[in-house]
PDB file of N, CA and C in Angstrom:
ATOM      1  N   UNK A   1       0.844  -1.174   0.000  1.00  0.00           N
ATOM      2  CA  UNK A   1       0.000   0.000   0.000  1.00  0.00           C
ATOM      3  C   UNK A   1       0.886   1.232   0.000  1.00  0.00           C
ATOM      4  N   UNK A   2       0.276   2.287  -0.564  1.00  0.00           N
ATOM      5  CA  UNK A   2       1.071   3.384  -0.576  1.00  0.00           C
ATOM      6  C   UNK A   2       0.644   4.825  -0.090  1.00  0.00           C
ATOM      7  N   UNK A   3       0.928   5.214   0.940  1.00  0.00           N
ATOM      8  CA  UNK A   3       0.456   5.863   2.344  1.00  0.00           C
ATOM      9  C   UNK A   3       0.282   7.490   1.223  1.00  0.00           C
ATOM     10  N   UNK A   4       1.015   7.968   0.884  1.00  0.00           N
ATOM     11  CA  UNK A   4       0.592   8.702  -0.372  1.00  0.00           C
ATOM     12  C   UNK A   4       0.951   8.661  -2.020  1.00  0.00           C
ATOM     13  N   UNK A   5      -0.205   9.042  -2.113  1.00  0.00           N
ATOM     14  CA  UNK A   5      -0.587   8.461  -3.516  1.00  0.00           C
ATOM     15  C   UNK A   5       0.393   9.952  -4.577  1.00  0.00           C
ATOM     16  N   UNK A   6       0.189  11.240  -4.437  1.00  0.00           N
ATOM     17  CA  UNK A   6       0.893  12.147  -5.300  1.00  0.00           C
ATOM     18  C   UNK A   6       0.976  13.553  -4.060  1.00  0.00           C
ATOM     19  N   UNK A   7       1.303  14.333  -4.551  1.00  0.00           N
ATOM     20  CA  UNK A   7       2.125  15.619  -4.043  1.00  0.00           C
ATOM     21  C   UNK A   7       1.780  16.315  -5.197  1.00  0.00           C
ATOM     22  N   UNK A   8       0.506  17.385  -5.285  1.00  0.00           N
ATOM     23  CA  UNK A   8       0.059  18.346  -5.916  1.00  0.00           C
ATOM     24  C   UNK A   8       0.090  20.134  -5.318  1.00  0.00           C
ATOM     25  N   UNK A   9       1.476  20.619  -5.227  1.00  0.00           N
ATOM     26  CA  UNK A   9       2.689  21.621  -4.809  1.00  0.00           C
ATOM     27  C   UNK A   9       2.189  20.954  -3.238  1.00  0.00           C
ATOM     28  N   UNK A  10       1.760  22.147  -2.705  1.00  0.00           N
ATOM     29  CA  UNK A  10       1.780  21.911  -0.890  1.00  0.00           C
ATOM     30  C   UNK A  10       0.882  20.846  -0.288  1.00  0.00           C
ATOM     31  N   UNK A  11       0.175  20.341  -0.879  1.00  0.00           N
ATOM     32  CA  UNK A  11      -1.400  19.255  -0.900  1.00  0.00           C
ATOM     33  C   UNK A  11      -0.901  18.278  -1.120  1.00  0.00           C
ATOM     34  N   UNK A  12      -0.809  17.034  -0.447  1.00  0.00           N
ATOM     35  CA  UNK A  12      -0.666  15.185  -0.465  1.00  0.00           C
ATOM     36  C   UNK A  12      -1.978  14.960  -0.686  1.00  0.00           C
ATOM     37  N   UNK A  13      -1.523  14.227  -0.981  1.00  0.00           N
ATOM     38  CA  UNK A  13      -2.979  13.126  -1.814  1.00  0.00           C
ATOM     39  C   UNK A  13      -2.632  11.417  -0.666  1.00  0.00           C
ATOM     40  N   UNK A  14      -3.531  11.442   0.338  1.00  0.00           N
ATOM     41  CA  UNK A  14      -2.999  10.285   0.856  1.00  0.00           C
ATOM     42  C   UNK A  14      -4.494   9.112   0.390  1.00  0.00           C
ATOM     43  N   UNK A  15      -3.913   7.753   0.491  1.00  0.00           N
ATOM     44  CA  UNK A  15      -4.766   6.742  -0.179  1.00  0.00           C
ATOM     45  C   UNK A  15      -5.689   6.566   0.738  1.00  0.00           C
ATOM     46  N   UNK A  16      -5.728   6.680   1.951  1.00  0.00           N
ATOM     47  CA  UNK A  16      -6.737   6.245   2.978  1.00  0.00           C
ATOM     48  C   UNK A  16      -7.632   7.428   2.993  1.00  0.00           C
ATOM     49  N   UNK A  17      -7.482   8.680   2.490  1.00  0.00           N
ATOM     50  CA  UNK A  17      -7.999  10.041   2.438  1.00  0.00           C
ATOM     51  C   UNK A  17      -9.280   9.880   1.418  1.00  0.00           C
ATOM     52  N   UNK A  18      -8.293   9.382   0.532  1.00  0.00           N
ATOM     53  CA  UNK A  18      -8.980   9.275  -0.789  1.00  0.00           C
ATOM     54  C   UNK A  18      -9.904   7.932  -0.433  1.00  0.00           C
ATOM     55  N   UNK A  19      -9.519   7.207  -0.325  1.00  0.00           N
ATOM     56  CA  UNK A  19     -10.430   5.863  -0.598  1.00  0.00           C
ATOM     57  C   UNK A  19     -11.506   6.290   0.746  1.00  0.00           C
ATOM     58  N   UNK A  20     -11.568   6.789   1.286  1.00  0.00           N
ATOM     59  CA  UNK A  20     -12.491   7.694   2.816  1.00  0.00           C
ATOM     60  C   UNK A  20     -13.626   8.100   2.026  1.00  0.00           C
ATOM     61  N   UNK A  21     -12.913   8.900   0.831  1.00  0.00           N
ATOM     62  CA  UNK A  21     -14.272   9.794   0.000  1.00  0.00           C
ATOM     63  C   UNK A  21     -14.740   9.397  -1.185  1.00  0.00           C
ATOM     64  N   UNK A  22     -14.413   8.152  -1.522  1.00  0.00           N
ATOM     65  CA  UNK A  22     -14.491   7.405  -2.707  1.00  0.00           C
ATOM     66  C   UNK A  22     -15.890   6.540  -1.979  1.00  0.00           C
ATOM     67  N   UNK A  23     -15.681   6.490  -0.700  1.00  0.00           N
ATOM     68  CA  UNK A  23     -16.496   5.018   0.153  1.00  0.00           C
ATOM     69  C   UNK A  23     -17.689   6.133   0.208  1.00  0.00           C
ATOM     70  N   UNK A  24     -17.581   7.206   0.813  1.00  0.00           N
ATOM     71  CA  UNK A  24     -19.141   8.581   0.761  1.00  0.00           C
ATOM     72  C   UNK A  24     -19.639   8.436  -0.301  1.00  0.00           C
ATOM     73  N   UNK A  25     -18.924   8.593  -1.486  1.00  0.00           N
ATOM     74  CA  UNK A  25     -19.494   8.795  -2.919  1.00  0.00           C
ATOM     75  C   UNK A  25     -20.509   8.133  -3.651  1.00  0.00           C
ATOM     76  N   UNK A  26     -19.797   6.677  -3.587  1.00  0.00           N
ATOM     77  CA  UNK A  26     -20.442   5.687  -3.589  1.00  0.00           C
ATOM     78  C   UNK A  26     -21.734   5.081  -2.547  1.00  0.00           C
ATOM     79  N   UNK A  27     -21.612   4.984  -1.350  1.00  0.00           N
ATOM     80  CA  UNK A  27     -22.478   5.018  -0.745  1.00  0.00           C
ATOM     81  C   UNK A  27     -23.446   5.972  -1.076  1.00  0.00           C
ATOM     82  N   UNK A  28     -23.364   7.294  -0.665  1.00  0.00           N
ATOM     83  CA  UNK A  28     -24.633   8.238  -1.106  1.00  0.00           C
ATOM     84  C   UNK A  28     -25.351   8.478  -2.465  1.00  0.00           C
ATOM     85  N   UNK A  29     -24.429   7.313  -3.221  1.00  0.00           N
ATOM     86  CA  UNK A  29     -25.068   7.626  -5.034  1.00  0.00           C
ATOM     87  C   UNK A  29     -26.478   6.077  -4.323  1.00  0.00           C
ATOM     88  N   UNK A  30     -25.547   4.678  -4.019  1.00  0.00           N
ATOM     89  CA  UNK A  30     -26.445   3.924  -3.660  1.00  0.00           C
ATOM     90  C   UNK A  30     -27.713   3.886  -2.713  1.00  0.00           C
ATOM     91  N   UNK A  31     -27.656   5.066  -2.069  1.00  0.00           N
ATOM     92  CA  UNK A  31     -28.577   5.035  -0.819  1.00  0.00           C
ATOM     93  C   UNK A  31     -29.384   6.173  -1.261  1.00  0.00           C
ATOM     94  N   UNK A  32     -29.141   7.367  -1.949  1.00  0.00           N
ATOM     95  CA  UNK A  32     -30.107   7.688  -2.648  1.00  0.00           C
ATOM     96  C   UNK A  32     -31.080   6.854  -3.863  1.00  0.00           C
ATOM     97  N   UNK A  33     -30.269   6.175  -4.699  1.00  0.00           N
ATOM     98  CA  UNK A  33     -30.654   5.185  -5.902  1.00  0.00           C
ATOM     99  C   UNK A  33     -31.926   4.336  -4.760  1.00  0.00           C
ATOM    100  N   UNK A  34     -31.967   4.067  -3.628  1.00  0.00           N
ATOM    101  CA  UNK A  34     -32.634   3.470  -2.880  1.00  0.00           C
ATOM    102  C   UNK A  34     -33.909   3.880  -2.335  1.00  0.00           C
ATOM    103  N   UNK A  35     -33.646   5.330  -1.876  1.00  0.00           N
ATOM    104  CA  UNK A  35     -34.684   6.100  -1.245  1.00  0.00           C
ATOM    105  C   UNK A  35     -35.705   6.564  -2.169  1.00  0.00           C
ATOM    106  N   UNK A  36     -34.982   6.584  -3.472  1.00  0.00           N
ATOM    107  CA  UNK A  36     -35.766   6.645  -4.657  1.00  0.00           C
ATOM    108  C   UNK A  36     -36.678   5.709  -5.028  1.00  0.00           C
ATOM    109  N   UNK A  37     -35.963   4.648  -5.308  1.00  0.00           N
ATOM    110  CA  UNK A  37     -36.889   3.049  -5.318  1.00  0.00           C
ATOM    111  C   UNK A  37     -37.999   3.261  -4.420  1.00  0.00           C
ATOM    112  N   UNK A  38     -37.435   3.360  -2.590  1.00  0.00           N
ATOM    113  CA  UNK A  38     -39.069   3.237  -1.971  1.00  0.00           C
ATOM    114  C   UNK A  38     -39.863   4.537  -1.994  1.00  0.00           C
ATOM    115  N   UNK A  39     -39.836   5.453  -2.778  1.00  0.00           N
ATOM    116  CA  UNK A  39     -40.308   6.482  -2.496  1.00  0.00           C
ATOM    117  C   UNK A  39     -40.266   7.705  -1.934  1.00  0.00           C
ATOM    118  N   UNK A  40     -38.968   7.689  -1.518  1.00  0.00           N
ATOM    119  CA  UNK A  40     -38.991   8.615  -0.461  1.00  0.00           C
ATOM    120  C   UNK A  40     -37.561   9.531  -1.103  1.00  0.00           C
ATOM    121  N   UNK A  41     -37.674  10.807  -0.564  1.00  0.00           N
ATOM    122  CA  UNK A  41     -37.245  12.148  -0.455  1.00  0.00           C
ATOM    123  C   UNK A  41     -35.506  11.664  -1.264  1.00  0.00           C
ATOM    124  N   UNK A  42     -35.047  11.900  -1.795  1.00  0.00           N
ATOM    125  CA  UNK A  42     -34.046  11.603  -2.029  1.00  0.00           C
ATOM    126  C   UNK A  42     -32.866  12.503  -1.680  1.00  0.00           C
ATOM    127  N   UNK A  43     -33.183  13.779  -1.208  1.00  0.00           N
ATOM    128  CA  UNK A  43     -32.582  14.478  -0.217  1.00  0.00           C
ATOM    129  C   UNK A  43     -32.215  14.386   1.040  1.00  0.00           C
ATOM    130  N   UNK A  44     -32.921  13.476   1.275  1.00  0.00           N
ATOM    131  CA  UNK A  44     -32.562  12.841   2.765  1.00  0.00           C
ATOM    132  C   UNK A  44     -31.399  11.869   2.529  1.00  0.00           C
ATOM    133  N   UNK A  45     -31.333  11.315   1.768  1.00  0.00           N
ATOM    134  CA  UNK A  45     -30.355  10.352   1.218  1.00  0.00           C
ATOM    135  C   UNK A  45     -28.982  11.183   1.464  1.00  0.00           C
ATOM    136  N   UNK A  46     -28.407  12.356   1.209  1.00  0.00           N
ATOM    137  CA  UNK A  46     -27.532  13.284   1.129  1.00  0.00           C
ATOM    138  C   UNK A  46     -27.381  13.751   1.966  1.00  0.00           C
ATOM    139  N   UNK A  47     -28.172  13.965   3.156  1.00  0.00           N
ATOM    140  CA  UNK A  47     -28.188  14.556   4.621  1.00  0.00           C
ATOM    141  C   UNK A  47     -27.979  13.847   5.263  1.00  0.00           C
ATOM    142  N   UNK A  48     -28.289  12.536   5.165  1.00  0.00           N
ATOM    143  CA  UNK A  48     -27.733  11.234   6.132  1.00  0.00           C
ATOM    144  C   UNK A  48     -26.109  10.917   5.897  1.00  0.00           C
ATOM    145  N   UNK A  49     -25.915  11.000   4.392  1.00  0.00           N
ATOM    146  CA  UNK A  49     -24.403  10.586   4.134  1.00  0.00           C
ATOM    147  C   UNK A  49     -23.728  12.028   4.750  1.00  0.00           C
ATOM    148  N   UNK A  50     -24.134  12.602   4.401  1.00  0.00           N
ATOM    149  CA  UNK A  50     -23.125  14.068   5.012  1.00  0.00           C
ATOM    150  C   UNK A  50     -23.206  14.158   6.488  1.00  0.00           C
ATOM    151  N   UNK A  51     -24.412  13.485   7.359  1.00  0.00           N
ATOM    152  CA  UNK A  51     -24.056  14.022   8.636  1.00  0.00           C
ATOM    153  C   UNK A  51     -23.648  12.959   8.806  1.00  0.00           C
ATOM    154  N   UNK A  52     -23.743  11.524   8.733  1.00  0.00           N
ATOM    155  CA  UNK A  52     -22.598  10.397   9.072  1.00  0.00           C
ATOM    156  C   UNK A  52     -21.340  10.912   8.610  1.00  0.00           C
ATOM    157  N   UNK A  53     -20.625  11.747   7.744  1.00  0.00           N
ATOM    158  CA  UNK A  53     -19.246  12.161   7.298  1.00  0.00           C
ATOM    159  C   UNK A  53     -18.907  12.458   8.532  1.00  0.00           C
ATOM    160  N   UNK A  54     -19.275  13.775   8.267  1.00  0.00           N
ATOM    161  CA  UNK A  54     -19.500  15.007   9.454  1.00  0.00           C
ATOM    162  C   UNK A  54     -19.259  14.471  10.889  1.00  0.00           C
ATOM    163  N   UNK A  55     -20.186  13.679  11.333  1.00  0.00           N
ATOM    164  CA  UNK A  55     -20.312  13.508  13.150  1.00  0.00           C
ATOM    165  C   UNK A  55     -19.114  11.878  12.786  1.00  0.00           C
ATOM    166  N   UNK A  56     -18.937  10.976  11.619  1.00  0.00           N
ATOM    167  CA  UNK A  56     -17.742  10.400  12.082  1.00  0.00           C
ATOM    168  C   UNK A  56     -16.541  11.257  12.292  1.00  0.00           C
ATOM    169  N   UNK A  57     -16.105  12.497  11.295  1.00  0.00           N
ATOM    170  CA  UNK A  57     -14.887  12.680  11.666  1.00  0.00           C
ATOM    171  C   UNK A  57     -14.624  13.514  12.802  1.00  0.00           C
ATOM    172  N   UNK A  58     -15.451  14.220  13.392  1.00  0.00           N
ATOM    173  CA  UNK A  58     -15.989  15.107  14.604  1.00  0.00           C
ATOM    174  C   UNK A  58     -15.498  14.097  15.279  1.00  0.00           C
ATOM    175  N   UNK A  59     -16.236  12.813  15.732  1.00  0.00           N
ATOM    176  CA  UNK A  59     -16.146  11.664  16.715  1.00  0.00           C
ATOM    177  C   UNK A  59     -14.831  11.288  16.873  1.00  0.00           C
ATOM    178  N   UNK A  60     -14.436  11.092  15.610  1.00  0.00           N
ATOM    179  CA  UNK A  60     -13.609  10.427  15.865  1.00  0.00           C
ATOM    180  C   UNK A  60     -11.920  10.926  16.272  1.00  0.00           C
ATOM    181  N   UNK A  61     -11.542  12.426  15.972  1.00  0.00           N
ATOM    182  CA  UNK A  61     -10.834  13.379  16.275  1.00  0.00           C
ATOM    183  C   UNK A  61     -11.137  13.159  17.778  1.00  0.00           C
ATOM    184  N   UNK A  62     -12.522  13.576  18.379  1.00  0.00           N
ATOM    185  CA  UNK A  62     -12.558  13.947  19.593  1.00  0.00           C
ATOM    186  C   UNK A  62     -12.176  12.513  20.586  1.00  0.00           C
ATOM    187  N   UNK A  63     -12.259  11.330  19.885  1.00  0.00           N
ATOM    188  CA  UNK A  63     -11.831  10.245  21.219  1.00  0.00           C
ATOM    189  C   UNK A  63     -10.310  10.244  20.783  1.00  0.00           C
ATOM    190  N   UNK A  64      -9.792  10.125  19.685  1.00  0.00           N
ATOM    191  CA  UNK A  64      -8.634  10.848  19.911  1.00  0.00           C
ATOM    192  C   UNK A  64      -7.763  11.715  20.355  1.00  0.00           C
ATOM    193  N   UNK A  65      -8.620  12.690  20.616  1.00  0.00           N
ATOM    194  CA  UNK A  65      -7.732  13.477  21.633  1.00  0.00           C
ATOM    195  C   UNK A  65      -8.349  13.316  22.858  1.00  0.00           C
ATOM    196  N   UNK A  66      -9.613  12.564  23.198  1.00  0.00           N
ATOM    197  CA  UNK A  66      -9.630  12.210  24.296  1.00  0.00           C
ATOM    198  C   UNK A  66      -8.380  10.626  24.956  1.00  0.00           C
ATOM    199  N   UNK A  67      -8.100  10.362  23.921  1.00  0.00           N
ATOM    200  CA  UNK A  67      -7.137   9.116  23.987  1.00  0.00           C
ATOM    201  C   UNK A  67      -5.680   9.446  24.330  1.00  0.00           C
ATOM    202  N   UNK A  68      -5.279  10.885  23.987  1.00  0.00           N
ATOM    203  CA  UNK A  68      -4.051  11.294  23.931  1.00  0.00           C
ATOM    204  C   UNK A  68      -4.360  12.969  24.218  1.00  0.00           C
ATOM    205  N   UNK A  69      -4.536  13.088  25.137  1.00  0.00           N
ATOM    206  CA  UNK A  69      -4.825  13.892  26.536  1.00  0.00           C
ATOM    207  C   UNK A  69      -3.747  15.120  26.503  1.00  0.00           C
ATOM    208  N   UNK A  70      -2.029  14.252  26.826  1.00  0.00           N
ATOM    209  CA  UNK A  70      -1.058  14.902  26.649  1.00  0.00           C
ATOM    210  C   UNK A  70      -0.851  15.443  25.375  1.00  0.00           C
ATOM    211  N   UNK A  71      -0.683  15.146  24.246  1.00  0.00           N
ATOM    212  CA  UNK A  71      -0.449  15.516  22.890  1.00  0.00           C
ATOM    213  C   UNK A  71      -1.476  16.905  22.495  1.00  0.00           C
ATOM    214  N   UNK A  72      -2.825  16.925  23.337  1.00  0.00           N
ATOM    215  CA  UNK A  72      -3.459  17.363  23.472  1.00  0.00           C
ATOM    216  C   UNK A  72      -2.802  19.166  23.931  1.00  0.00           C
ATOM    217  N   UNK A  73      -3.005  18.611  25.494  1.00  0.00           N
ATOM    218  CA  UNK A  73      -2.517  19.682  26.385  1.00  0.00           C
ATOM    219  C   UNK A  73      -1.358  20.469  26.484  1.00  0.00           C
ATOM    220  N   UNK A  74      -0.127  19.892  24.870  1.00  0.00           N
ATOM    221  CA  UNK A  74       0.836  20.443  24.758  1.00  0.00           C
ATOM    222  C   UNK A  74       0.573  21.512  23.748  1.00  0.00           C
ATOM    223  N   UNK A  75      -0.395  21.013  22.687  1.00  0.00           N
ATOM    224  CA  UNK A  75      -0.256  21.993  21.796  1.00  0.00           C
ATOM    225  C   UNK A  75      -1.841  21.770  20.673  1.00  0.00           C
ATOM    226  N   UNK A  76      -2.660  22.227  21.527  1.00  0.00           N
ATOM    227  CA  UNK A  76      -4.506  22.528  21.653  1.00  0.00           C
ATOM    228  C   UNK A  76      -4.517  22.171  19.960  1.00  0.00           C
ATOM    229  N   UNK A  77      -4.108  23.754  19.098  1.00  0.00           N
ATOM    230  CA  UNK A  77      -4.694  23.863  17.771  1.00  0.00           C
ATOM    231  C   UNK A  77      -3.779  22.674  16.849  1.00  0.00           C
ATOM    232  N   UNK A  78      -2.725  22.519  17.484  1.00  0.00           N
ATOM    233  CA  UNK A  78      -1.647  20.987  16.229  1.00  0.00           C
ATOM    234  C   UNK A  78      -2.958  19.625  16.823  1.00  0.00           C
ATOM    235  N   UNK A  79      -3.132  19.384  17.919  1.00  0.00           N
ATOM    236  CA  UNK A  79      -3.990  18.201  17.619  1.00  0.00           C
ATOM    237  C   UNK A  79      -5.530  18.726  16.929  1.00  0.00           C
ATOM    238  N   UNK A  80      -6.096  19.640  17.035  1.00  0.00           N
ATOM    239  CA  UNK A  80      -7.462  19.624  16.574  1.00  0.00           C
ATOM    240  C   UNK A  80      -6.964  19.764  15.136  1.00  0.00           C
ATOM    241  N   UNK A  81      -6.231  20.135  14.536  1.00  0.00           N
ATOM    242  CA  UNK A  81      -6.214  20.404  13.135  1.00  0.00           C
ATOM    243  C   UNK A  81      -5.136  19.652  12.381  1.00  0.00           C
ATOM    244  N   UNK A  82      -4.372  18.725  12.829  1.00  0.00           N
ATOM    245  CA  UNK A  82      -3.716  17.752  12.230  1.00  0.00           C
ATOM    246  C   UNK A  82      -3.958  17.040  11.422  1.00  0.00           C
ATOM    247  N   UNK A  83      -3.928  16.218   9.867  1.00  0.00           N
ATOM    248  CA  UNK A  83      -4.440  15.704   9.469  1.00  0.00           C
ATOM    249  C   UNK A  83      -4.985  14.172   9.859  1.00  0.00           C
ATOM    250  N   UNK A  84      -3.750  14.059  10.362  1.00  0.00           N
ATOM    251  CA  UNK A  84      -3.913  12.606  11.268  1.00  0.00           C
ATOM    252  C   UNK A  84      -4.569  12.370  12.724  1.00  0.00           C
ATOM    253  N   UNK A  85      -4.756  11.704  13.495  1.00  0.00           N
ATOM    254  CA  UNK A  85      -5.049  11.254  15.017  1.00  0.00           C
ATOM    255  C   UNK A  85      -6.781  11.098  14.578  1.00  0.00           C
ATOM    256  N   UNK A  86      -7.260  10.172  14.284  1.00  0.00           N
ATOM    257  CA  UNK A  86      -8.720   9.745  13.944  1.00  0.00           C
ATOM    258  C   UNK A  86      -9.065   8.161  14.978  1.00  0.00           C
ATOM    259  N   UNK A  87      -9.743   7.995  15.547  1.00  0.00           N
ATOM    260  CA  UNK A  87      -9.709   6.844  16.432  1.00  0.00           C
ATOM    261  C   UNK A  87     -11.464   6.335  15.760  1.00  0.00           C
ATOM    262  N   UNK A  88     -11.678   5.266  14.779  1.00  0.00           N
ATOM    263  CA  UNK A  88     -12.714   5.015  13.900  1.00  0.00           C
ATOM    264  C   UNK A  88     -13.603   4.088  14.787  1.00  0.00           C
ATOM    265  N   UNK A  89     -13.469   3.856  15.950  1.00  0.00           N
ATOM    266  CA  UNK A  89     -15.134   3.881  16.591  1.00  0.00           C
ATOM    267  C   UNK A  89     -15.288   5.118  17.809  1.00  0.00           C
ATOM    268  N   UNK A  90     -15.063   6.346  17.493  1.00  0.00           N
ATOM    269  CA  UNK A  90     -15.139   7.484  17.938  1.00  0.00           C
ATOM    270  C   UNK A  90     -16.128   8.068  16.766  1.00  0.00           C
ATOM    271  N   UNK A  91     -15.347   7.728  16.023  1.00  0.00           N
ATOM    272  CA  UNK A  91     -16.608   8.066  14.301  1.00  0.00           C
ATOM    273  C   UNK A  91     -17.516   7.280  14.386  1.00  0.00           C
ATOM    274  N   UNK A  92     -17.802   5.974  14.519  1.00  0.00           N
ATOM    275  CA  UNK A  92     -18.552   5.314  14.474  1.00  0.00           C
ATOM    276  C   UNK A  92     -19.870   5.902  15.461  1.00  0.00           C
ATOM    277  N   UNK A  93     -19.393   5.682  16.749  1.00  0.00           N
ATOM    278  CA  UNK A  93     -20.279   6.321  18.022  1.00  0.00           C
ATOM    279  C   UNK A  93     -20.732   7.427  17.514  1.00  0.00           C
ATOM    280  N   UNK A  94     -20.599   8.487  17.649  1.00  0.00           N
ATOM    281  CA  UNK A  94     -20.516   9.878  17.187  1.00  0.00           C
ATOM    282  C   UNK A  94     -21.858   9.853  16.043  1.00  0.00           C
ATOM    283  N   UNK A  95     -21.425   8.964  15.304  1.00  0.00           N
ATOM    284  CA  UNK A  95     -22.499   9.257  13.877  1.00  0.00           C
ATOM    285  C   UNK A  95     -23.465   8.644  13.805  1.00  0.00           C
ATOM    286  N   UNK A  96     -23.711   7.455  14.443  1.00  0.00           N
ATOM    287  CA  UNK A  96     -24.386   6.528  14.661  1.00  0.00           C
ATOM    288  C   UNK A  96     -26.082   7.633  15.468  1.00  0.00           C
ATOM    289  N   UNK A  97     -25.055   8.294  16.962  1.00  0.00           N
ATOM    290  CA  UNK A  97     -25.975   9.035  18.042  1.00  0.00           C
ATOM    291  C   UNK A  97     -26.823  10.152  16.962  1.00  0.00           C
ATOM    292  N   UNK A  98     -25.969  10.708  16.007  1.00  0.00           N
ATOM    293  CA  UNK A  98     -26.473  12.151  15.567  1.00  0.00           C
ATOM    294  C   UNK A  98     -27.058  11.844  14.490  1.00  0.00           C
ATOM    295  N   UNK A  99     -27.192  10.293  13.641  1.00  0.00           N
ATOM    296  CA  UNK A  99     -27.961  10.166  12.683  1.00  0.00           C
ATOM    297  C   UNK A  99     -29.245   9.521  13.222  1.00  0.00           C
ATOM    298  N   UNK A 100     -29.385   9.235  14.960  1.00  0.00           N
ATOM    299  CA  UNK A 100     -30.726   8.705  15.625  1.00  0.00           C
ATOM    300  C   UNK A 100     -31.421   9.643  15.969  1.00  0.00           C
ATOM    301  N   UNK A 101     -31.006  11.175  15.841  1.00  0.00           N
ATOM    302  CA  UNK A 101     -31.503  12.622  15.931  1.00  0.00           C
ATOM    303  C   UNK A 101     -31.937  12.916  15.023  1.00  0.00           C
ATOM    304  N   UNK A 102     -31.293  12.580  13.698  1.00  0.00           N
ATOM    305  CA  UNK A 102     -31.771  13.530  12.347  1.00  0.00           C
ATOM    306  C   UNK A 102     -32.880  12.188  11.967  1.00  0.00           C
ATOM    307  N   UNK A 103     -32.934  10.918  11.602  1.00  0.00           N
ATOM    308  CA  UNK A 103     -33.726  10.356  11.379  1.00  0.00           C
ATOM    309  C   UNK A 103     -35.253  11.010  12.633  1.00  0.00           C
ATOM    310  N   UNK A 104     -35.246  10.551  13.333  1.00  0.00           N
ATOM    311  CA  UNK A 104     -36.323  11.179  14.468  1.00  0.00           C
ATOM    312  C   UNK A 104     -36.603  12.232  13.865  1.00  0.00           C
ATOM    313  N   UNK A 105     -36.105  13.424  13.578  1.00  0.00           N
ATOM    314  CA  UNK A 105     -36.623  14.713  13.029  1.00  0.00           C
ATOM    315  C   UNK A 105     -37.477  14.535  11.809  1.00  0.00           C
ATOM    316  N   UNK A 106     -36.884  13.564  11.006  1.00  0.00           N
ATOM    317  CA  UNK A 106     -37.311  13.758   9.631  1.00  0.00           C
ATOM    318  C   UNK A 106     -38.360  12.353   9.674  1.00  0.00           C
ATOM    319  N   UNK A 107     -38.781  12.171  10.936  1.00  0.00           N
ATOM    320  CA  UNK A 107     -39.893  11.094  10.671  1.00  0.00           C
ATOM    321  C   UNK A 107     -39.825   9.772  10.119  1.00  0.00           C
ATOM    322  N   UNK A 108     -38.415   9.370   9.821  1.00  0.00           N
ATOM    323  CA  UNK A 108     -37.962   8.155   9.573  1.00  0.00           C
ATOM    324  C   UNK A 108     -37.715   6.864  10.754  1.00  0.00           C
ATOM    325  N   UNK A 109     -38.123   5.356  10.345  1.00  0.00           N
ATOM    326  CA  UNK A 109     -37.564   4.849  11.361  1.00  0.00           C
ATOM    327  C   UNK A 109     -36.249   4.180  11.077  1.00  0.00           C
ATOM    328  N   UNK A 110     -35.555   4.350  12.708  1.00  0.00           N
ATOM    329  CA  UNK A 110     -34.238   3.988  12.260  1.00  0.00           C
ATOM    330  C   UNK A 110     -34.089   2.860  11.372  1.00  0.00           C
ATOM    331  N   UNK A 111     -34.707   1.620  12.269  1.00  0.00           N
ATOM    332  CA  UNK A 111     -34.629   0.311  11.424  1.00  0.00           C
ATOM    333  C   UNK A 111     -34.520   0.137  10.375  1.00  0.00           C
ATOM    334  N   UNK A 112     -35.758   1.075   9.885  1.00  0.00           N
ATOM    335  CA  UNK A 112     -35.767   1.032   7.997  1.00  0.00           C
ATOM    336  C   UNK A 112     -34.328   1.475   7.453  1.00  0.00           C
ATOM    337  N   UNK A 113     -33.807   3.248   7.979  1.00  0.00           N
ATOM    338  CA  UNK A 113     -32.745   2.955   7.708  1.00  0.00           C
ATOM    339  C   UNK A 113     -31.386   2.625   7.401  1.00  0.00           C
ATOM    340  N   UNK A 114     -31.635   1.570   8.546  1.00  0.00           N
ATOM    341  CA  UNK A 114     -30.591   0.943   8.762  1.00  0.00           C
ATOM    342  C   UNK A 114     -30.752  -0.552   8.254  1.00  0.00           C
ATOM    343  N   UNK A 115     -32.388  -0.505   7.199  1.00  0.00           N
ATOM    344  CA  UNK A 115     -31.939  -1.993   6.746  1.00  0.00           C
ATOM    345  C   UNK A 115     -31.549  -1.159   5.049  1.00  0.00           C
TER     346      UNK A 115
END
């Protein structure tokens, strides 16, 4: 595997970055293609993939620096804005809670979708 993929002047292109937003893309083309099938709003389809983005990488930053406390307390704005330190069931948790909010709002049941 190759941790980065190109160097476009000051901007890396890393593969796990990329293949991160390749996995959104795809997902939200399929899960709209879906909401369509049963009828329903296909805008919601796009609000679900974006706030699962959203509240995973939120989540998952934050148990990271809840994980590394010190790295933290040495230097506040290098860990919140680093590209790296992501802990992926911090994302998981995180997106999971805030997409059982936005479904509820928008009158959806989870189950449905989550089948």
């Amino acid at each position: 595997m190759y941790p980065e993929l190109l160097h476009l002047g000051p901007v890396t292109v890393y593969s796990y970055g990329l293949m991160l937003g390749v996995a959104f893309f795809v997902g939200n083309i399929l899960l709209t293609r879906e909401f369509k099938r049963l009828g329903r709003d296909p805008s919601i389809a796009t609000g679900v993939t974006m706030i699962a983005l959203v509240g995973g990488i939120i989540g998952a930053k934050f148990f990271h620096i809840a994980e590394h406390w010190e790295e933290f307390e040495a230097s506040p704005l290098t860990a919140l804005f680093s590209p790296g330190g992501l802990t992926w069931y911090g994302g998981v948790v995180v997106s999971i809670l805030v997409l059982i909010w936005y479904v509820r709002r928008k009158k959806i049941r989870l189950l449905q979708l989550a089948d």
